[in-house]
PDB file of N, CA and C in Angstrom:
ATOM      1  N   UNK A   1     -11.499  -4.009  11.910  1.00  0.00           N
ATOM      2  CA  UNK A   1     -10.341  -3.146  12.133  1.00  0.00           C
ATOM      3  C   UNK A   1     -10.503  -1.878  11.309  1.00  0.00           C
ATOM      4  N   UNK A   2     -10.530  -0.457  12.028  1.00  0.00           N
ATOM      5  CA  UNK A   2     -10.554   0.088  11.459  1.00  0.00           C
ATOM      6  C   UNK A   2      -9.126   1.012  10.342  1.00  0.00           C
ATOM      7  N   UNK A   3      -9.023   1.015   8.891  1.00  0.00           N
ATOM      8  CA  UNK A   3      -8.235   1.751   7.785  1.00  0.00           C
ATOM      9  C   UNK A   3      -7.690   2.642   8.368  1.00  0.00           C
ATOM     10  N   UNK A   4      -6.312   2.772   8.892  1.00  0.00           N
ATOM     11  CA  UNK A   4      -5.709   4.138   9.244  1.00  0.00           C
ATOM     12  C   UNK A   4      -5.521   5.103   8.032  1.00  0.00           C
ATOM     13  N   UNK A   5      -5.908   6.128   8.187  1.00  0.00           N
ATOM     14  CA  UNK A   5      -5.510   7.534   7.029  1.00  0.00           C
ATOM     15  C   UNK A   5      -4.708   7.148   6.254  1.00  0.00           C
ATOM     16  N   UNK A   6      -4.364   7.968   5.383  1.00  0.00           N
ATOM     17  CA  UNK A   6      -2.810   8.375   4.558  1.00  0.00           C
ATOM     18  C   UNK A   6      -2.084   8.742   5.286  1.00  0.00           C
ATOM     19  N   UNK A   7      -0.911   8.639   5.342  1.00  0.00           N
ATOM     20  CA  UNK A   7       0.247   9.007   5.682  1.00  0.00           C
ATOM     21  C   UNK A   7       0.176  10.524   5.318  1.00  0.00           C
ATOM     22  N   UNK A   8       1.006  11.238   6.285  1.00  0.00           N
ATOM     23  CA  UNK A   8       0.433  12.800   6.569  1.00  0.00           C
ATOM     24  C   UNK A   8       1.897  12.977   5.189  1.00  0.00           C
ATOM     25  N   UNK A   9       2.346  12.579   4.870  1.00  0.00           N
ATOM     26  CA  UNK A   9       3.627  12.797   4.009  1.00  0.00           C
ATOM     27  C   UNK A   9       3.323  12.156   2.408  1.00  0.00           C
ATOM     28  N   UNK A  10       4.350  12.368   1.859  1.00  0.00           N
ATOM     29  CA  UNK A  10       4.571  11.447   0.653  1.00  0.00           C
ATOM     30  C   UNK A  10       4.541  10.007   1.001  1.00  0.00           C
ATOM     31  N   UNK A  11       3.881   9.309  -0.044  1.00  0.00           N
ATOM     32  CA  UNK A  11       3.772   7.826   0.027  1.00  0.00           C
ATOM     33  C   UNK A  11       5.116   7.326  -0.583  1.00  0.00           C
ATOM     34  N   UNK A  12       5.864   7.657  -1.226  1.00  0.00           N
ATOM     35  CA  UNK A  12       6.704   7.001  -1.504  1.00  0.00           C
ATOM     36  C   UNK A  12       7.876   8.550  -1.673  1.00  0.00           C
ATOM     37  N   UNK A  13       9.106   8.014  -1.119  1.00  0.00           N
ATOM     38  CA  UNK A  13      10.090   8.858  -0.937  1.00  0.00           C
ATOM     39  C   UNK A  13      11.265   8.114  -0.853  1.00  0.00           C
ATOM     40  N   UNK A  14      12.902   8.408  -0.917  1.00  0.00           N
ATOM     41  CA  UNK A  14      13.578   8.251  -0.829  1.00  0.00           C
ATOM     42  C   UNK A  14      14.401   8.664   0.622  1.00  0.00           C
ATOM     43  N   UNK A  15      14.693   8.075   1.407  1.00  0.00           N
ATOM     44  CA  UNK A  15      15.922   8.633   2.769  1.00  0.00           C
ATOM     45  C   UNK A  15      16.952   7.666   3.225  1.00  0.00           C
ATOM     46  N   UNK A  16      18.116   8.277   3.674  1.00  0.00           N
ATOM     47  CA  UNK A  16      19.180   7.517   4.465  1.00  0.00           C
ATOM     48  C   UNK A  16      18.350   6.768   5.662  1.00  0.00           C
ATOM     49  N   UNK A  17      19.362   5.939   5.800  1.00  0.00           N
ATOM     50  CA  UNK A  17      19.244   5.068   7.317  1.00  0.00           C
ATOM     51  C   UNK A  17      20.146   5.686   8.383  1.00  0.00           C
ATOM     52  N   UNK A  18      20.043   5.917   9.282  1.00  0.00           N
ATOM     53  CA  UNK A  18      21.096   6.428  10.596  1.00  0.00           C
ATOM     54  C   UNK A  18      20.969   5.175  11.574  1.00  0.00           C
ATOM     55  N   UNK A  19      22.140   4.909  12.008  1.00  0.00           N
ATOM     56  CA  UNK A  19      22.433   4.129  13.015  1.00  0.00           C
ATOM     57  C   UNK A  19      23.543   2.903  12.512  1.00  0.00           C
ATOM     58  N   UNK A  20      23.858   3.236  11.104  1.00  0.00           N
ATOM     59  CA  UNK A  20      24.640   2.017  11.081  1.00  0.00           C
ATOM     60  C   UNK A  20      25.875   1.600  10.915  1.00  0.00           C
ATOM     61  N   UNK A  21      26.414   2.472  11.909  1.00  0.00           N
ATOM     62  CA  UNK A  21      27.549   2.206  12.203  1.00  0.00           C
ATOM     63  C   UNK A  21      27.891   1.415  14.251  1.00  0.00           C
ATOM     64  N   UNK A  22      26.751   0.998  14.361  1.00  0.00           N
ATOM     65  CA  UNK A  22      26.786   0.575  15.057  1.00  0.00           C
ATOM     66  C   UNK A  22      26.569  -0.930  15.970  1.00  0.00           C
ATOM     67  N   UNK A  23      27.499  -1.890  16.400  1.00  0.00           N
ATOM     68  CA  UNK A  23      27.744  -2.948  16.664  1.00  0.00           C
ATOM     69  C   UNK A  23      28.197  -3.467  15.414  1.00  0.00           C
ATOM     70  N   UNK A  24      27.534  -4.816  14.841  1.00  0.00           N
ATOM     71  CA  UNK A  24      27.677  -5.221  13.749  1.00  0.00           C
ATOM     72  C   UNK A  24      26.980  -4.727  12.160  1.00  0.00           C
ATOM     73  N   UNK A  25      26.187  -3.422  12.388  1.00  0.00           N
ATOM     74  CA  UNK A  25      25.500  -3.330  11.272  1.00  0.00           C
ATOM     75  C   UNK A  25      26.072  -3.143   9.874  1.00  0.00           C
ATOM     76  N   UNK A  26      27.575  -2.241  10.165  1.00  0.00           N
ATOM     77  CA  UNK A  26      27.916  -2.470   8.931  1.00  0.00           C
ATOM     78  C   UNK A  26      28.269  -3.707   8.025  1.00  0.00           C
ATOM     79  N   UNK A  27      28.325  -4.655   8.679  1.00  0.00           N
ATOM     80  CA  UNK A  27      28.613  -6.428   8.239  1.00  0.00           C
ATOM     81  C   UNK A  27      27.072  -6.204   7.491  1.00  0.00           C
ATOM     82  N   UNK A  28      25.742  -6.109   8.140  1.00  0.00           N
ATOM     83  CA  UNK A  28      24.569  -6.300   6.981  1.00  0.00           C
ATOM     84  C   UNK A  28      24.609  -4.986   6.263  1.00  0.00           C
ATOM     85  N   UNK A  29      24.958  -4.018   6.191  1.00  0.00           N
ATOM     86  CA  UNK A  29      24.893  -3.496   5.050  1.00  0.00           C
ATOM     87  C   UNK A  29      26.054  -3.101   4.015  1.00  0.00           C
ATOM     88  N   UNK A  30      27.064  -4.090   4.084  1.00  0.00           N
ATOM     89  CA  UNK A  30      28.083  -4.665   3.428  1.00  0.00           C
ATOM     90  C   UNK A  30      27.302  -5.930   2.416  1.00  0.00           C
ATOM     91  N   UNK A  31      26.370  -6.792   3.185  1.00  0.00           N
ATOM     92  CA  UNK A  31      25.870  -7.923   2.651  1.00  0.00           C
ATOM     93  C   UNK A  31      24.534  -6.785   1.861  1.00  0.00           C
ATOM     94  N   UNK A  32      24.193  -5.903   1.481  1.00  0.00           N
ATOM     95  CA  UNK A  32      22.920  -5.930   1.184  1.00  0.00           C
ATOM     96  C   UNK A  32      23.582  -5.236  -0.761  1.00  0.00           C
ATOM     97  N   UNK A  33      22.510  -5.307  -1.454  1.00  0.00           N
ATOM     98  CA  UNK A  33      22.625  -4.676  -3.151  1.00  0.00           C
ATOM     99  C   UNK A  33      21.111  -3.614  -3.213  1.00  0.00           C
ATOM    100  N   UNK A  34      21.590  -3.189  -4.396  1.00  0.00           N
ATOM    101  CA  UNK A  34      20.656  -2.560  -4.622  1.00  0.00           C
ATOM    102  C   UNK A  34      19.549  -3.392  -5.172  1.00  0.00           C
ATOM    103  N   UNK A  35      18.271  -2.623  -4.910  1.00  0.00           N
ATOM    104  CA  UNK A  35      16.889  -3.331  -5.000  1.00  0.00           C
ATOM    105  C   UNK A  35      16.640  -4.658  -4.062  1.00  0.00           C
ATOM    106  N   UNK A  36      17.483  -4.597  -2.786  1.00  0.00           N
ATOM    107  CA  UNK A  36      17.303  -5.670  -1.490  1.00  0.00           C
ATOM    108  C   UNK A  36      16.089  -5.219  -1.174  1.00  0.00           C
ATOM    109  N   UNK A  37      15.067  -5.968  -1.028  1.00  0.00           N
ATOM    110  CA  UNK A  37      13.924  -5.571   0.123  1.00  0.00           C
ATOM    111  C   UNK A  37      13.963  -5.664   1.440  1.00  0.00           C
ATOM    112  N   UNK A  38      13.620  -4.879   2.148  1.00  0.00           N
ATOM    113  CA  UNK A  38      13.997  -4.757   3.626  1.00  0.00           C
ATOM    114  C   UNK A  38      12.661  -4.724   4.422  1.00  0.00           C
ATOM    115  N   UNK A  39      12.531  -4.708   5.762  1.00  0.00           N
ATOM    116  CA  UNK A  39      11.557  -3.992   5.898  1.00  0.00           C
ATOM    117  C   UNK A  39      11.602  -3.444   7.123  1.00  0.00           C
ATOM    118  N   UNK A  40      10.642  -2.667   7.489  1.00  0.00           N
ATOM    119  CA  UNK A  40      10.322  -1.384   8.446  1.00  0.00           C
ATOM    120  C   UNK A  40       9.467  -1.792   9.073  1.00  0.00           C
ATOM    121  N   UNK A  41       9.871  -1.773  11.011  1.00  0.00           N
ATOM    122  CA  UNK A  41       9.514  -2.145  12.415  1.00  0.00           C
ATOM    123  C   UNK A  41       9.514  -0.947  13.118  1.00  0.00           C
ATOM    124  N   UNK A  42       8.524  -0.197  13.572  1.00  0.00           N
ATOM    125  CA  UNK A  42       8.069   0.532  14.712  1.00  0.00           C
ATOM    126  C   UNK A  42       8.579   0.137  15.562  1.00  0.00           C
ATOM    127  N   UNK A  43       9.129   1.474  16.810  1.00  0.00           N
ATOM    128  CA  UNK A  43       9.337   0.634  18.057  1.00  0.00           C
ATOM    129  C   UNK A  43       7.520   0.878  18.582  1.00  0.00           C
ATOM    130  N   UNK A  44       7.711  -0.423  19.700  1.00  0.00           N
ATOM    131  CA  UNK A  44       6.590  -0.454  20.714  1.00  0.00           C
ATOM    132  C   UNK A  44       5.821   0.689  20.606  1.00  0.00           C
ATOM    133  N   UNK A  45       4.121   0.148  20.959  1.00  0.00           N
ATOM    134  CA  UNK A  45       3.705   1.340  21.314  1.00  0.00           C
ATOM    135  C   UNK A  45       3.885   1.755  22.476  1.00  0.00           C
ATOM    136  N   UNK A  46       3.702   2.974  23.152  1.00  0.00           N
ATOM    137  CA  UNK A  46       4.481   3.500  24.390  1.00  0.00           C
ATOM    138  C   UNK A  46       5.668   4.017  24.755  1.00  0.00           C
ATOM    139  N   UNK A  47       6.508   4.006  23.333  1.00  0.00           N
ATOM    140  CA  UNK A  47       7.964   4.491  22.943  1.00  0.00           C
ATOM    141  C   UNK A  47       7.887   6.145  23.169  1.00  0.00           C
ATOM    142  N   UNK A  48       8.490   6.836  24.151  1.00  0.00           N
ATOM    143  CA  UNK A  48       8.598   8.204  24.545  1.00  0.00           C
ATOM    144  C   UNK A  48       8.638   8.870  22.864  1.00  0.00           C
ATOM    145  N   UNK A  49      10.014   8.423  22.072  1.00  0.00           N
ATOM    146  CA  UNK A  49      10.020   8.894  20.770  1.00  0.00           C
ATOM    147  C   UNK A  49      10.886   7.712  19.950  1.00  0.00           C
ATOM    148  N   UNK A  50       9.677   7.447  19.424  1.00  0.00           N
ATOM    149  CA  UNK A  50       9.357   5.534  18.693  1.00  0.00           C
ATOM    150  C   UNK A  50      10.223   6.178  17.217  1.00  0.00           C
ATOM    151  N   UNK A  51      11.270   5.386  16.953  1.00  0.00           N
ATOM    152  CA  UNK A  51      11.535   5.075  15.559  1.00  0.00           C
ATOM    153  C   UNK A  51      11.431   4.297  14.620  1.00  0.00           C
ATOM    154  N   UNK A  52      11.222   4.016  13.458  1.00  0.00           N
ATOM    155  CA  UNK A  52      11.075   3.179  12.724  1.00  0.00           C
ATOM    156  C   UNK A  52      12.690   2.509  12.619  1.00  0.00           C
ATOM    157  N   UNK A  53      12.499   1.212  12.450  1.00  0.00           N
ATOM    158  CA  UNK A  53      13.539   0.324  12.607  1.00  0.00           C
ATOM    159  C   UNK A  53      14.057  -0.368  10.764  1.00  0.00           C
ATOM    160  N   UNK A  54      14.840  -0.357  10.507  1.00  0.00           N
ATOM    161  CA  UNK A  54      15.164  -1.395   9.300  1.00  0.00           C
ATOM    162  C   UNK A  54      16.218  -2.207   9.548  1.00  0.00           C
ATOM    163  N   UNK A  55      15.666  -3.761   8.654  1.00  0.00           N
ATOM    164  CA  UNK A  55      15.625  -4.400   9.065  1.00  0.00           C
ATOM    165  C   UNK A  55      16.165  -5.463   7.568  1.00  0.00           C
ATOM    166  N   UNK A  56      17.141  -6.085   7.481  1.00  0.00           N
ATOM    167  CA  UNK A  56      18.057  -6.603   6.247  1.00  0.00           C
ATOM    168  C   UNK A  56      16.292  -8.021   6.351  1.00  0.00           C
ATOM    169  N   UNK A  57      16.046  -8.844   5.153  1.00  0.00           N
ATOM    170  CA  UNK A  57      16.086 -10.012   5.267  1.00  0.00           C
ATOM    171  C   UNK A  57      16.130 -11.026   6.320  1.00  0.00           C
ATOM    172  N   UNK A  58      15.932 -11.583   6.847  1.00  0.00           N
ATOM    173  CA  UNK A  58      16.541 -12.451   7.386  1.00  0.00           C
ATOM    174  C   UNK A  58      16.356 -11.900   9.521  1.00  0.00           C
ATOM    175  N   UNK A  59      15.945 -10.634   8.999  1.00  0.00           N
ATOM    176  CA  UNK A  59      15.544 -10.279  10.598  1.00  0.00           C
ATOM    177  C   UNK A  59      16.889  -9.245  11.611  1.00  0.00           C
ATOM    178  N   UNK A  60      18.223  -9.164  10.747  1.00  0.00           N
ATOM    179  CA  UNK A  60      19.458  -8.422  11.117  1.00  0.00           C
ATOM    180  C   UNK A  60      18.969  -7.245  11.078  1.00  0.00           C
ATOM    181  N   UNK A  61      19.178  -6.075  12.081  1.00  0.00           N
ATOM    182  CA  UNK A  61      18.798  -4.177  11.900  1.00  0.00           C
ATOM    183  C   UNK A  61      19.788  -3.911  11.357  1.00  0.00           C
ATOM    184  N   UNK A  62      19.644  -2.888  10.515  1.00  0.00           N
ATOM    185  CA  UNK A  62      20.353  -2.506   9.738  1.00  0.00           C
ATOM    186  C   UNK A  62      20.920  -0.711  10.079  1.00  0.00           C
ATOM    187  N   UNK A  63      19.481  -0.271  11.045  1.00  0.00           N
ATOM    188  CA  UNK A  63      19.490   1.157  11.662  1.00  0.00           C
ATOM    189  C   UNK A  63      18.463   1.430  11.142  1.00  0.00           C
ATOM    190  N   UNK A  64      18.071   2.928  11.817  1.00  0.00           N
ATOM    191  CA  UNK A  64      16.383   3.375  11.474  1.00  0.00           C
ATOM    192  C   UNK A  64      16.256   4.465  10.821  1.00  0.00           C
ATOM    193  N   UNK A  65      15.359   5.058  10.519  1.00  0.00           N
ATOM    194  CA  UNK A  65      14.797   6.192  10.183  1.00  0.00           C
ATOM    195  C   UNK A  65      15.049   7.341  10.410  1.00  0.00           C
ATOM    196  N   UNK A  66      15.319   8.726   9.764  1.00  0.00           N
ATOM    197  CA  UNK A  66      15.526   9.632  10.449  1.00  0.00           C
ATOM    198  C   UNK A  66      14.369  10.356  11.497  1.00  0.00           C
ATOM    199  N   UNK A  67      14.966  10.844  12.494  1.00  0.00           N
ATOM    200  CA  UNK A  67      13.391  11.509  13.712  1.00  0.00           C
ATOM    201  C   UNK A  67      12.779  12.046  12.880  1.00  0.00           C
ATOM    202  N   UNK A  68      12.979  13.286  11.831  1.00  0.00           N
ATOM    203  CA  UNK A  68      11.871  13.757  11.311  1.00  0.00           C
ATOM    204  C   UNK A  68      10.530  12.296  10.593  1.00  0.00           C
ATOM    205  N   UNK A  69      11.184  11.768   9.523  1.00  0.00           N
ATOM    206  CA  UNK A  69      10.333  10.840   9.456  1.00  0.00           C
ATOM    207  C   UNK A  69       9.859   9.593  10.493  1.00  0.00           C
ATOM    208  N   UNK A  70      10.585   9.113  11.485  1.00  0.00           N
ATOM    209  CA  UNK A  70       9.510   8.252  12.374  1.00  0.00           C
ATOM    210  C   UNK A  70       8.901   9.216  13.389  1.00  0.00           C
ATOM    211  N   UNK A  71       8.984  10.455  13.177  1.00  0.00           N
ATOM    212  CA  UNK A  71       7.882  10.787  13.775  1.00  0.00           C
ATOM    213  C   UNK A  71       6.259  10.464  13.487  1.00  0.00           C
ATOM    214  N   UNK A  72       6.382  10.721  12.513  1.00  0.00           N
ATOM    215  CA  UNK A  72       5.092  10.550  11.805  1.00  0.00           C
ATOM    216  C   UNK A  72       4.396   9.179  11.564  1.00  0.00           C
ATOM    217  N   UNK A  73       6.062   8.257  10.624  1.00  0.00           N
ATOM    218  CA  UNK A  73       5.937   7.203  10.429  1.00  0.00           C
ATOM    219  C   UNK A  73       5.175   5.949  11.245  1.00  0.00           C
ATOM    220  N   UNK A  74       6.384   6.227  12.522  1.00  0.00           N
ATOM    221  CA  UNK A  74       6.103   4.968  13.633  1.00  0.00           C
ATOM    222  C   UNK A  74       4.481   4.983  13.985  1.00  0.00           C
ATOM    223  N   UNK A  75       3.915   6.204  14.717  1.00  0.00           N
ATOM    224  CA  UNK A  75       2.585   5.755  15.039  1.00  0.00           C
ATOM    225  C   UNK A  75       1.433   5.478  13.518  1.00  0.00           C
ATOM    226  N   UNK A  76       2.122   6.059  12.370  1.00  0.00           N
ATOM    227  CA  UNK A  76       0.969   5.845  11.199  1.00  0.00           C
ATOM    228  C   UNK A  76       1.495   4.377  11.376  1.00  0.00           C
ATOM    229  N   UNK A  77       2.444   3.538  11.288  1.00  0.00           N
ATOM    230  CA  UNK A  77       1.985   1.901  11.029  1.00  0.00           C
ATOM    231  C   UNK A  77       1.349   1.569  12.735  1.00  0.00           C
ATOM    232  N   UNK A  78       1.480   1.948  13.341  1.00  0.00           N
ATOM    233  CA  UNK A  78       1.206   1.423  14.746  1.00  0.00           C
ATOM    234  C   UNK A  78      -0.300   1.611  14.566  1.00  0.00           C
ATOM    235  N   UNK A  79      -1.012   2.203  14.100  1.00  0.00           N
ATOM    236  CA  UNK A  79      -2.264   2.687  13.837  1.00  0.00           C
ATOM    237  C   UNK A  79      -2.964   1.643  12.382  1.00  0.00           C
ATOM    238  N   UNK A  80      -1.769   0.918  11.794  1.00  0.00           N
ATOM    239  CA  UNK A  80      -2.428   0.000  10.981  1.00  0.00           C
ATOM    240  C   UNK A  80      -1.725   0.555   9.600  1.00  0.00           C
ATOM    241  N   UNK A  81      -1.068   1.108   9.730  1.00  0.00           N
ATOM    242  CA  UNK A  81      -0.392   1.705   8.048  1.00  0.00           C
ATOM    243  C   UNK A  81       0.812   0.399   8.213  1.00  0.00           C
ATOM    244  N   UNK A  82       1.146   0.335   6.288  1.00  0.00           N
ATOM    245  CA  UNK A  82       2.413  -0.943   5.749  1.00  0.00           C
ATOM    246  C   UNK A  82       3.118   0.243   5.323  1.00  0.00           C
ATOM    247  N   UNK A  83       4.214  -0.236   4.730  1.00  0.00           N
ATOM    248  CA  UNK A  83       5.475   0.561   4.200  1.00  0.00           C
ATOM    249  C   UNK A  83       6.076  -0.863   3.328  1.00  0.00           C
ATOM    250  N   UNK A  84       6.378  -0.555   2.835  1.00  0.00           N
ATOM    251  CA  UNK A  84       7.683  -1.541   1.582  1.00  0.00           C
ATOM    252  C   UNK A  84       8.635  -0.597   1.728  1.00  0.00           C
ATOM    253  N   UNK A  85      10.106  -1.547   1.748  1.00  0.00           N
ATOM    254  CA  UNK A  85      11.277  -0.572   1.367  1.00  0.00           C
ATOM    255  C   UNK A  85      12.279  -1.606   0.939  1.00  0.00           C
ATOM    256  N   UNK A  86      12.881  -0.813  -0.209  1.00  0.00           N
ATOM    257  CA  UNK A  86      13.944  -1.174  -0.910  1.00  0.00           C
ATOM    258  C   UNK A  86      15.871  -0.725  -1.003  1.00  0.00           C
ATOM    259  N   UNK A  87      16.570  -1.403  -1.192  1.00  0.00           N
ATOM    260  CA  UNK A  87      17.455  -0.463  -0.918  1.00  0.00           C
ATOM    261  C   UNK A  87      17.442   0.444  -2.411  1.00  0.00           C
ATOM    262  N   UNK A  88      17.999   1.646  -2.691  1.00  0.00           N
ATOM    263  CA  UNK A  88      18.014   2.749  -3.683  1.00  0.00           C
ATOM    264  C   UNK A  88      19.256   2.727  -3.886  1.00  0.00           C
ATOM    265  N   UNK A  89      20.379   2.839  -3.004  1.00  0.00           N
ATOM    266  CA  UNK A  89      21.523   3.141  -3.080  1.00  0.00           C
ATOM    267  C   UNK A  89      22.815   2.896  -1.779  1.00  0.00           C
ATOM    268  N   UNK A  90      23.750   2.790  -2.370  1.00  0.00           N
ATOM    269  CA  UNK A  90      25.089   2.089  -1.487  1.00  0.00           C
ATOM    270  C   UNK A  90      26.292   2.628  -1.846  1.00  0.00           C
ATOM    271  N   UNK A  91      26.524   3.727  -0.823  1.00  0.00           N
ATOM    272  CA  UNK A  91      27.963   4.357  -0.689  1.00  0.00           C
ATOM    273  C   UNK A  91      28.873   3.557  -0.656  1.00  0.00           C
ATOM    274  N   UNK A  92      30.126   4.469  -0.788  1.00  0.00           N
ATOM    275  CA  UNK A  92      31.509   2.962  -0.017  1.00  0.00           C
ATOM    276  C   UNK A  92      31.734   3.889   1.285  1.00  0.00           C
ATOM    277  N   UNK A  93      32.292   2.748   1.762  1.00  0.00           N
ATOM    278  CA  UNK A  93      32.437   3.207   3.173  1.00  0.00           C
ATOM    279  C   UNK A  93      33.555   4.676   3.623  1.00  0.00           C
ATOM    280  N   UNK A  94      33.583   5.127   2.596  1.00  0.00           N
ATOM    281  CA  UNK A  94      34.144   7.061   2.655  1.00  0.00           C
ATOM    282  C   UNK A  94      33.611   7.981   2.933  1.00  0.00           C
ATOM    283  N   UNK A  95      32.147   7.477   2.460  1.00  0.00           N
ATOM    284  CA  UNK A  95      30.804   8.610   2.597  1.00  0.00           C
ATOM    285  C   UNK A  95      30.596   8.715   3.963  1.00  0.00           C
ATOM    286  N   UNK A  96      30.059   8.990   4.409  1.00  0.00           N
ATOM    287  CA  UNK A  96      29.180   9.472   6.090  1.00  0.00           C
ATOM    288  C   UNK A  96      28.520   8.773   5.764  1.00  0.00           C
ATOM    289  N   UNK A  97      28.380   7.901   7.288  1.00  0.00           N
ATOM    290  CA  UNK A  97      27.743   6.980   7.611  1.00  0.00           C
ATOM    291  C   UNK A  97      26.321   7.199   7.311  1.00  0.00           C
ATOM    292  N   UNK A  98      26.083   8.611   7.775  1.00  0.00           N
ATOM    293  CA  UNK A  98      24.272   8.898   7.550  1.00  0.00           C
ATOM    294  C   UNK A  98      23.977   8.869   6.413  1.00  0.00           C
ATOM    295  N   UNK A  99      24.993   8.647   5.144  1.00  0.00           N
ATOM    296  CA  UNK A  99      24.286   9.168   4.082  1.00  0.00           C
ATOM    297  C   UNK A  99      24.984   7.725   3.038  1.00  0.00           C
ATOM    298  N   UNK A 100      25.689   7.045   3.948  1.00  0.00           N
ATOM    299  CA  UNK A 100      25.982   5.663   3.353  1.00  0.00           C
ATOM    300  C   UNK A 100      24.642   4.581   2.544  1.00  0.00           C
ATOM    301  N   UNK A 101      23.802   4.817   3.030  1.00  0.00           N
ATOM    302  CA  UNK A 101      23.149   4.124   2.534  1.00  0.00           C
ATOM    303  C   UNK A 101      21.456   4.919   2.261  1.00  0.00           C
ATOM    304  N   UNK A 102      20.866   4.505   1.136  1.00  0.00           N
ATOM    305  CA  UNK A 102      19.428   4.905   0.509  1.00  0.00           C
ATOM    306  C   UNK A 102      18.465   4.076   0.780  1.00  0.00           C
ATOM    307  N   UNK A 103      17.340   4.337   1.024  1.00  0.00           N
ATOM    308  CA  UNK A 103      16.270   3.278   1.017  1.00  0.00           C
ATOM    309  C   UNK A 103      15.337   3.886   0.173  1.00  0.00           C
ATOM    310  N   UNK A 104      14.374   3.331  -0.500  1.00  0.00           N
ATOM    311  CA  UNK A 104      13.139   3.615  -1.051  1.00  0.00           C
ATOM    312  C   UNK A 104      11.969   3.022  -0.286  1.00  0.00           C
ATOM    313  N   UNK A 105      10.993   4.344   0.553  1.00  0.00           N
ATOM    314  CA  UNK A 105       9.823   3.986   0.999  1.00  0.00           C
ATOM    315  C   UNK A 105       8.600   3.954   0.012  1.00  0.00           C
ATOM    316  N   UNK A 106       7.717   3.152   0.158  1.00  0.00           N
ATOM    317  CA  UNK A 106       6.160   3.326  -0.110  1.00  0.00           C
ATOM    318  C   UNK A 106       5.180   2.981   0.827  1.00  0.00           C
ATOM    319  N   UNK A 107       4.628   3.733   0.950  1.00  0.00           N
ATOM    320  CA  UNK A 107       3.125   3.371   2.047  1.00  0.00           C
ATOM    321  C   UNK A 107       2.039   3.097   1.709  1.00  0.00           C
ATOM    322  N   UNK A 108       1.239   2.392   2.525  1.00  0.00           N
ATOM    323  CA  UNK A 108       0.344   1.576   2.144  1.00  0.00           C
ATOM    324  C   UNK A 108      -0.855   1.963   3.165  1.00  0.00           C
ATOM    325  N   UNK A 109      -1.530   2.770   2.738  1.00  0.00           N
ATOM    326  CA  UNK A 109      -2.994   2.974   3.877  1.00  0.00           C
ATOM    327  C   UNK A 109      -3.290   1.241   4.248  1.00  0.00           C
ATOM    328  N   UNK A 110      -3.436   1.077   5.599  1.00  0.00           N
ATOM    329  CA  UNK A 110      -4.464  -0.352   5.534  1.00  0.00           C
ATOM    330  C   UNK A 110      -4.685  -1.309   5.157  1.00  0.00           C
ATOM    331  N   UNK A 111      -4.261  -1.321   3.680  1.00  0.00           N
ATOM    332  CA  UNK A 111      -4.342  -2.896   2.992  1.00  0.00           C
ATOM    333  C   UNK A 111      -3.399  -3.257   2.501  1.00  0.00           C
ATOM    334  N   UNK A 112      -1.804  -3.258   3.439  1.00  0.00           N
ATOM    335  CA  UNK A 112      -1.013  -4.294   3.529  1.00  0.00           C
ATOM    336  C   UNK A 112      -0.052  -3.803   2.243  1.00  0.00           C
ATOM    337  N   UNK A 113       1.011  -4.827   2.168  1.00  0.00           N
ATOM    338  CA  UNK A 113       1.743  -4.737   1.161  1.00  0.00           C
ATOM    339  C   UNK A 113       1.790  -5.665   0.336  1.00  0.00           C
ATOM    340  N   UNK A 114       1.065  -5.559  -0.776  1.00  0.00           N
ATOM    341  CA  UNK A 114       1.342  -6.696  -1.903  1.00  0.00           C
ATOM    342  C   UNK A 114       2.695  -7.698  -2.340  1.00  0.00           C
ATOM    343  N   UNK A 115       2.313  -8.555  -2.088  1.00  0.00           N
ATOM    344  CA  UNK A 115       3.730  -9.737  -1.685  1.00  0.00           C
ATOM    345  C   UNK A 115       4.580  -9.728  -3.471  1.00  0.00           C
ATOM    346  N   UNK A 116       4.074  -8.915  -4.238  1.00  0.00           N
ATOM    347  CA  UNK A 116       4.960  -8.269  -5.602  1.00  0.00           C
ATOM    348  C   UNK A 116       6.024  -7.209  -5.298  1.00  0.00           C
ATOM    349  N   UNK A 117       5.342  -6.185  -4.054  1.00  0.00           N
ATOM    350  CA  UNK A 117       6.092  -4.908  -4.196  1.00  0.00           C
ATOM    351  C   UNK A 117       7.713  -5.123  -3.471  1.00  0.00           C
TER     352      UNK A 117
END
């Protein structure tokens, strides 16, 4: 298998989640704390414009990525790139939804995510 590149961006960054105010998501990110590990799902390959997905524990979405970053994001893991993400931070529910919640990314060229991070 061939090592996909670096990530054309910062390896590790901070961004909101968008989408979660929708169906049940605020119920999982009511349930989540800071320093929850989460993790990050590409849509399909073949996605017109593929977002990265997050994803509580346990397999619940939580909402995705902003377009600027799964642009880039989605096909760098589809191509073989990891990501770790953590939560950073947790509004109360006064804030805007887009900015309700923090995640902390790190990327991982190729060799996976160390089952520490």
């Amino acid at each position: 298998m061939e090592t996909p590149s670096s990530p054309p961006h910062d390896e590790h960054f901070r961004t909101p989640v968008y989408g979660t105010v929708f169906g049940q998501r605020m119920d999982v990110v009511h349930r989540l704390a800071t320093n929850d590990r989460l993790i990050l799902v590409p849509d399909p390959p073949g996605t017109d414009n593929p977002f990265v997905w997050v994803h509580a524990r346990g397999g619940d979405v939580v909402g995705h990525l902003p377009e600027s970053i799964s642009n880039w994001m989605a096909p760098w893991m589809l191509d073989g790139g990891r990501a770790a993400a953590t939560v950073a931070k947790i509004e109360s529910d006064d804030v805007a939804s887009w900015r309700r919640l923090i995640i902390e990314v790190r990327c991982y060229a190729g060799g996976g995510v160390a089952s520490g991070e």
